[in-house]
Protein backbone atom coordinates (compact mmCIF):
# COMPACT_ATOMS: atom_id res chain seq x y z
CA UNK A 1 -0.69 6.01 -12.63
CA UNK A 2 -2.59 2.56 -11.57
CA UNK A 3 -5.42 2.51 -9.15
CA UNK A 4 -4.46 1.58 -5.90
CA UNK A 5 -6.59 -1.47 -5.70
CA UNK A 6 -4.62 -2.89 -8.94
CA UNK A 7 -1.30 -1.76 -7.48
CA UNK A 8 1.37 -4.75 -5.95
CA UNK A 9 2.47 -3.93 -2.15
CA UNK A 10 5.97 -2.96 -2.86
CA UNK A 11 3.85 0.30 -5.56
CA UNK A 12 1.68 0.56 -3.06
CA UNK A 13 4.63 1.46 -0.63
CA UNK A 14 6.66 3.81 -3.04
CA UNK A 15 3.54 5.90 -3.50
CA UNK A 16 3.21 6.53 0.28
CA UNK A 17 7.01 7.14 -0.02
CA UNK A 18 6.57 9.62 -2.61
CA UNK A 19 3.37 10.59 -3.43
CA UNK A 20 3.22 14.28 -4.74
CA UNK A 21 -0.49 15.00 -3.33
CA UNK A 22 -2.56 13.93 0.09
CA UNK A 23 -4.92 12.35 -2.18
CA UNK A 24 -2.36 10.09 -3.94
CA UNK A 25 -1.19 9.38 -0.18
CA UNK A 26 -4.29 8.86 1.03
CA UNK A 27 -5.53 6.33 -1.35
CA UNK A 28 -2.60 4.22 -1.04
CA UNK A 29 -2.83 4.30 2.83
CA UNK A 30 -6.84 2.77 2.29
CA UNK A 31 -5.88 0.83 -0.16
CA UNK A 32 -2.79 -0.79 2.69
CA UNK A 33 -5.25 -0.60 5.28
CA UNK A 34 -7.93 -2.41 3.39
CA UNK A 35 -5.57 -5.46 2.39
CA UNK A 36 -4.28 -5.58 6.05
CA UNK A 37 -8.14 -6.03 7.25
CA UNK A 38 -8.49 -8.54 4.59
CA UNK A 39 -5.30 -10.35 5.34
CA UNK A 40 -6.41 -10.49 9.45
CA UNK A 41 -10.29 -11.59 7.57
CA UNK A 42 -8.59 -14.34 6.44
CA UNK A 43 -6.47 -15.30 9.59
CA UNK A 44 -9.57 -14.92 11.92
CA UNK A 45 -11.23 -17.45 9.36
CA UNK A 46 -7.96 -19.48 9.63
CA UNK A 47 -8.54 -19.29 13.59
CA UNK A 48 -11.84 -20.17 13.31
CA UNK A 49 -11.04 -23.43 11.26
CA UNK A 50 -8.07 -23.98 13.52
CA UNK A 51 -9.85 -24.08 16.92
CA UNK A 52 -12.75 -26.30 15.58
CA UNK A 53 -10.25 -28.88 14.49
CA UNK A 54 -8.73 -28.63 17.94
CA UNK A 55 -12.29 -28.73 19.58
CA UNK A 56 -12.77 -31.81 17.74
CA UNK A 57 -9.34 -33.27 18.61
CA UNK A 58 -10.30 -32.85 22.54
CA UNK A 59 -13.30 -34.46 21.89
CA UNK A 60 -11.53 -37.30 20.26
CA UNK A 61 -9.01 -37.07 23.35
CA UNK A 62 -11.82 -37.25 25.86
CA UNK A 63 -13.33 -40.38 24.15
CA UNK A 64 -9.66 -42.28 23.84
CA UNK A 65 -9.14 -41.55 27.11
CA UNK A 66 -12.61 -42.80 27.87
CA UNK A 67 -11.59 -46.11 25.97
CA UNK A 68 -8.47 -46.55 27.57
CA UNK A 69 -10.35 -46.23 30.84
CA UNK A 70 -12.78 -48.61 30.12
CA UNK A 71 -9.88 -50.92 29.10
CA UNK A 72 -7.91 -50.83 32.31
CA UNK A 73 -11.24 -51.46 33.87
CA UNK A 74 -11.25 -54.16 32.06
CA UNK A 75 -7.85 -55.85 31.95
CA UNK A 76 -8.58 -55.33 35.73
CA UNK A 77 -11.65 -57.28 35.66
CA UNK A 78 -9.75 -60.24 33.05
CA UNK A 79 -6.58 -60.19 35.61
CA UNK A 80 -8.78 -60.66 38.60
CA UNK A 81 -10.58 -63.58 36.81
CA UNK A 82 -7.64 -64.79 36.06
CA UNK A 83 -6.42 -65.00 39.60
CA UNK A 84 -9.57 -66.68 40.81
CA UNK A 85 -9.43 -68.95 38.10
CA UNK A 86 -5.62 -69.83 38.98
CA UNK A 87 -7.08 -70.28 42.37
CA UNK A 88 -10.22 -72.67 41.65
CA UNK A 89 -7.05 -74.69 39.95
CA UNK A 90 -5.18 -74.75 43.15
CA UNK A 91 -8.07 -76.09 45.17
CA UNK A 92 -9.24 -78.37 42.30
CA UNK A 93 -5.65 -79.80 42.16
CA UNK A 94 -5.50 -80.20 46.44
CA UNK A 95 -9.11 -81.86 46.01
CA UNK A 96 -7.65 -84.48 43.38
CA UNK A 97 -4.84 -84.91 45.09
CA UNK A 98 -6.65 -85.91 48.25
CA UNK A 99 -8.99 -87.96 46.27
CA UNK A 100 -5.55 -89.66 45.19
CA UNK A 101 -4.76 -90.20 49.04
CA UNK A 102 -8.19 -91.56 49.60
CA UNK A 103 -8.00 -93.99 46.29
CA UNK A 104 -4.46 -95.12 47.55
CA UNK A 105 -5.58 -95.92 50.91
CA UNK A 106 -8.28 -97.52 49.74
CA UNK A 107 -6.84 -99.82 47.60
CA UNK A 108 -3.83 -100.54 50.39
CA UNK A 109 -6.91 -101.67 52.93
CA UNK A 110 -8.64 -103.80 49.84
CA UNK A 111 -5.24 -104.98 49.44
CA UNK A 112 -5.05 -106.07 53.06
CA UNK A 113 -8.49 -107.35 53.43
CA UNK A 114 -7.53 -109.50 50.32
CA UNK A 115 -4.24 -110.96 51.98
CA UNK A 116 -6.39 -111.63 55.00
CA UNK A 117 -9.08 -112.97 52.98
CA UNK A 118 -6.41 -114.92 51.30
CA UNK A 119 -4.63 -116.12 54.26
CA UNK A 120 -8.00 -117.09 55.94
CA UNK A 121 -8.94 -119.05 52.71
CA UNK A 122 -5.61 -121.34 53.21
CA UNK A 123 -6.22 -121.62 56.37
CA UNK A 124 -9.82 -122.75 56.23
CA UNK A 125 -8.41 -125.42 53.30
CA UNK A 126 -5.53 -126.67 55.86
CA UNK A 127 -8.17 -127.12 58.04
CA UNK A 128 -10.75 -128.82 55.54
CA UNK A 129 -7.58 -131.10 54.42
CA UNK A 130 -6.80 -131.92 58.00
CA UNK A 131 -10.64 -132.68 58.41
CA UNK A 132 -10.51 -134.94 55.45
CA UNK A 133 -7.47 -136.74 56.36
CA UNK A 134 -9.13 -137.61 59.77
CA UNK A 135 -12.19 -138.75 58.22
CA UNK A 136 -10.14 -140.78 56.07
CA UNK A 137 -7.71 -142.18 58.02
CA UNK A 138 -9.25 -142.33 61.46
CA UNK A 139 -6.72 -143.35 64.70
C-alpha cells in the first residue's frame, strides 16, 4: 500500500473507511489533517493578500474622495467667479448705458446750442444787411 503523503483524497478516505490496523488509520487521519492545515495555510495567505488589496483600495477611496472634494471646492470657487463676473457685466453694461444717456444728451444740447448759434448767426447777418442797406441808401 502507498504512503499516505503520496495517496489522492478520495485513498486517503477509503483507508480511514477501512483500514485493517490503528496505525493504517492513524496515518491517514495525519496525513487529512496535515493537508487541511495546509489548505487553511494557503487561505490565511489568500486573506492576507486579500485584505492588503482592500487596504490599498480604501486608501485609493480616501484620496478620490479627497479629489472629488477638492473639486466641488472648486467648481464652487469657478461658479462663484462666475457670478461676480456676470455681475461686473451687469454694472459695466448700466455704466455704458448711462454713458450712452450722457453722450445723447450731450450731443441734443450741442445740437441746440448749434441751432441757436445758427439762428443768432442769421440774425446778426439780417441785421448787418439791414445796416448796410441804411448806409447805402440813407432816407
Amino acid at each position: 500500500m502507498a504512503e499516505p503523503d503520496e495517496m489522492s483524497i478520495e485513498q486517503l478516505a477509503t483507508t480511514l473507511l477501512h483500514a485493517t490496523d490503528q496505525t493504517e488509520w492513524q496515518k491517514a487521519q495525519t496525513e487529512v489533517t496535515i493537508r487541511n492545515l495546509k489548505a487553511q495555510i494557503e487561505a490565511t495567505e489568500t486573506q492576507k493578500v486579500v485584505i492588503a488589496v482592500q487596504r490599498d483600495a480604501m486608501v485609493l477611496q480616501k484620496h478620490a474622495i479627497a479629489v472629488q472634494s477638492a473639486s466641488a471646492v472648486a467648481e464652487r470657487k469657478a461658479a462663484e467667479a462666475s457670478i461676480a463676473s456676470a455681475e461686473a457685466a451687469q454694472k459695466a453694461a448700466k455704466a455704458a448705458e448711462r454713458n450712452a444717456r450722457y453722450m445723447l444728451g450731450s450731443v441734443i444740447v450741442s445740437s441746440i446750442l448749434t441751432l441757436v448759434a445758427l439762428i443768432s448767426a442769421i440774425a446778426a447777418a439780417v441785421s448787418i444787411y439791414y445796416s448796410y442797406l441804411s448806409a447805402v441808401f440813407p432816407k
